[in-house]
N, C-alpha and C. Protein backbone atom coordinates (compact mmCIF):
# COMPACT_ATOMS: atom_id res chain seq x y z
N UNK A 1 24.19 -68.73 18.29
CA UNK A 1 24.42 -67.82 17.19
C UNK A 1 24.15 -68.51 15.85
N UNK A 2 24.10 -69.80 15.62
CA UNK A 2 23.94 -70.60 14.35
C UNK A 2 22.43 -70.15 14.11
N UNK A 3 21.65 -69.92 14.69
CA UNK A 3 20.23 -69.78 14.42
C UNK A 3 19.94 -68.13 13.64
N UNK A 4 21.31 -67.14 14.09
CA UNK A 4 20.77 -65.98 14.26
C UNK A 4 20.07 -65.33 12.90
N UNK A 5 20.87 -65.84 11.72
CA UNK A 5 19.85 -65.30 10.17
C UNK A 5 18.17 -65.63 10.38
N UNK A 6 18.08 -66.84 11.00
CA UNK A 6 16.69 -67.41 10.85
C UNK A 6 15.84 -66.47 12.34
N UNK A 7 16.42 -65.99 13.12
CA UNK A 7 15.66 -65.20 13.81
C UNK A 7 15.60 -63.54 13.31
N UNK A 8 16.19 -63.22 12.72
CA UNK A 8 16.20 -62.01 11.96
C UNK A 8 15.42 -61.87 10.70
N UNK A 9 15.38 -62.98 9.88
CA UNK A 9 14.73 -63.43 9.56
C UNK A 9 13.05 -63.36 9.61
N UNK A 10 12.69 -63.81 10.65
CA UNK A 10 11.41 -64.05 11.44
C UNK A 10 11.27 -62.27 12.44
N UNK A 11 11.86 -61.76 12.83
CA UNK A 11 11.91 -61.21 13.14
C UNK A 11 11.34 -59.98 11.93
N UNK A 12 11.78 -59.90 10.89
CA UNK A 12 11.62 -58.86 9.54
C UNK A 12 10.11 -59.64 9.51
N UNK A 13 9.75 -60.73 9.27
CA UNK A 13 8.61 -61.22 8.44
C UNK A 13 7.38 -60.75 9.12
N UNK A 14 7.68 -60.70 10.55
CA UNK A 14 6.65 -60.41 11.75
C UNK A 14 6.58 -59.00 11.24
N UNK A 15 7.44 -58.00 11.80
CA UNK A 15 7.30 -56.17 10.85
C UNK A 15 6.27 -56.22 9.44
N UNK A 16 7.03 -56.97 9.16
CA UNK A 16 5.93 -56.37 7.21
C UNK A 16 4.61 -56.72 7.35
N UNK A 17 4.35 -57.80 8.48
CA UNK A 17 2.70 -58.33 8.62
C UNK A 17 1.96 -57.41 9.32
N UNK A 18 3.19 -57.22 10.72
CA UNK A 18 1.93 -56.62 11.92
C UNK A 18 2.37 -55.31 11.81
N UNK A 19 3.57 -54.79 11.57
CA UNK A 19 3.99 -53.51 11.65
C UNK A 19 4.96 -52.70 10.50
N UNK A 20 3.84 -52.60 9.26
CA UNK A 20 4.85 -52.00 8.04
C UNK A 20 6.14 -51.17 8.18
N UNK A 21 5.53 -50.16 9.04
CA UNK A 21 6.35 -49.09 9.00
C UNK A 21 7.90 -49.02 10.10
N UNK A 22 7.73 -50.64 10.76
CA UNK A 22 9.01 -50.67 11.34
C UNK A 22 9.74 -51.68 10.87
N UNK A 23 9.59 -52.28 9.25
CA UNK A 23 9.94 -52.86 8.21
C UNK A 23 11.35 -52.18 7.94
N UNK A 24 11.03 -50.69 7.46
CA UNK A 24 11.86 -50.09 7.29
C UNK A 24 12.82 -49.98 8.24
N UNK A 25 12.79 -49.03 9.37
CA UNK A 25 13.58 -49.10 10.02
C UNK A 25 13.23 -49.89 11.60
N UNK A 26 13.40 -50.70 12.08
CA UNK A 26 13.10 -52.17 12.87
C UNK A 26 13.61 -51.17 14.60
N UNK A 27 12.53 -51.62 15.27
CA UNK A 27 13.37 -51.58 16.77
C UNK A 27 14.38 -52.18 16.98
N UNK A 28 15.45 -51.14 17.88
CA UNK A 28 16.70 -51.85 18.05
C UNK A 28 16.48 -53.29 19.12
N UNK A 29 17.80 -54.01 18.55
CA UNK A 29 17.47 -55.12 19.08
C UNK A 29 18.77 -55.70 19.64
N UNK A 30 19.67 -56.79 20.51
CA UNK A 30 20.21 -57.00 20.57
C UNK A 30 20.39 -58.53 21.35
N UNK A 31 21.99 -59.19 20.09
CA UNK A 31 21.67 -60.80 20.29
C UNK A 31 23.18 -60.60 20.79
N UNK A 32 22.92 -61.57 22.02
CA UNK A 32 24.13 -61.64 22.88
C UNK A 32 24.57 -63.37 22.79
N UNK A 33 25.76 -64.04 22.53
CA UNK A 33 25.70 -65.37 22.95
C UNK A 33 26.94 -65.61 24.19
N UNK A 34 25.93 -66.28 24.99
CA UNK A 34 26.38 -66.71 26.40
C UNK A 34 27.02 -68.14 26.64
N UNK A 35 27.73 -68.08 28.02
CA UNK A 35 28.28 -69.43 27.97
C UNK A 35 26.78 -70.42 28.11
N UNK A 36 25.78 -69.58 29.20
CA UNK A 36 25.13 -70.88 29.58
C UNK A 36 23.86 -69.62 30.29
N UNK A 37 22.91 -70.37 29.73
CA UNK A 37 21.29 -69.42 30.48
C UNK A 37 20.92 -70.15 31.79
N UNK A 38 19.92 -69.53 32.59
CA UNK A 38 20.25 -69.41 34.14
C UNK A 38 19.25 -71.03 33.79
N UNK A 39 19.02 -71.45 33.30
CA UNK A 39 18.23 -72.98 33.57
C UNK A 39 18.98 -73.61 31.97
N UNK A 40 19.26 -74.90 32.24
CA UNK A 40 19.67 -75.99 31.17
C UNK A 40 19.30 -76.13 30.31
N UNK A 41 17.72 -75.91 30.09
CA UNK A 41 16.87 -76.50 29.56
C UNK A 41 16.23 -75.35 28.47
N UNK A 42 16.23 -74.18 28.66
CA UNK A 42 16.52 -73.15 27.89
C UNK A 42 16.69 -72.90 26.74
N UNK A 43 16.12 -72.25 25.96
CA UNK A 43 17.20 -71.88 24.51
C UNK A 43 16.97 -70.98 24.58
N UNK A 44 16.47 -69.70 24.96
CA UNK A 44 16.28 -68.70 24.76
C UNK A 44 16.28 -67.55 26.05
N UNK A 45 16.63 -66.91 26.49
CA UNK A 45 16.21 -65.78 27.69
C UNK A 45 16.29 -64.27 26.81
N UNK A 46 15.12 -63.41 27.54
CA UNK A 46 14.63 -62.36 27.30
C UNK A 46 14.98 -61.34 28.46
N UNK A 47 15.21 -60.10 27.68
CA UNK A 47 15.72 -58.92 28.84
C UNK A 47 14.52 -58.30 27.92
N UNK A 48 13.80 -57.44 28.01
CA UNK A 48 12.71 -56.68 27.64
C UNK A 48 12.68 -55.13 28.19
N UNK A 49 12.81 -54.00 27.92
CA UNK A 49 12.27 -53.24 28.37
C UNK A 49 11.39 -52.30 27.46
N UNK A 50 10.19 -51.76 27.75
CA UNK A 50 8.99 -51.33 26.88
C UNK A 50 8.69 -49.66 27.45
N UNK A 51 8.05 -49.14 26.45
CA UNK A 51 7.65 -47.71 26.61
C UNK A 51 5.93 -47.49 26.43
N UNK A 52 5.43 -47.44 26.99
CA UNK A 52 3.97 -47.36 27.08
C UNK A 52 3.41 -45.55 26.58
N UNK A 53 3.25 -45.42 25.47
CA UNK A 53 2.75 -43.99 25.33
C UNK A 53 1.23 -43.61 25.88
């Protein structure tokens, strides 16, 4: 969670470059902090789910 401004952060900077109009209002997103991710070595795990129009 110490990181989380700087991924929100990065997260906004990426919108205004590749995707103006979700600048404004951003796909929902959600930051969970865990005791421990399924490998040690880790910093990060992804749950993803996508909508293909």
């Amino acid at each position: 969670m110490k990181d989380y401004e700087a991924v929100k952060q990065t997260e906004f900077e990426y919108w205004e470059q590749h995707a103006p109009s979700l600048a404004a209002e951003p796909p929902a997103s959600t930051v969970c902090e865990v005791a421990s991710l399924s490998k040690s070595n880790m910093l990060v795990e992804f749950d993803v789910t996508a909508l293909r129009g």
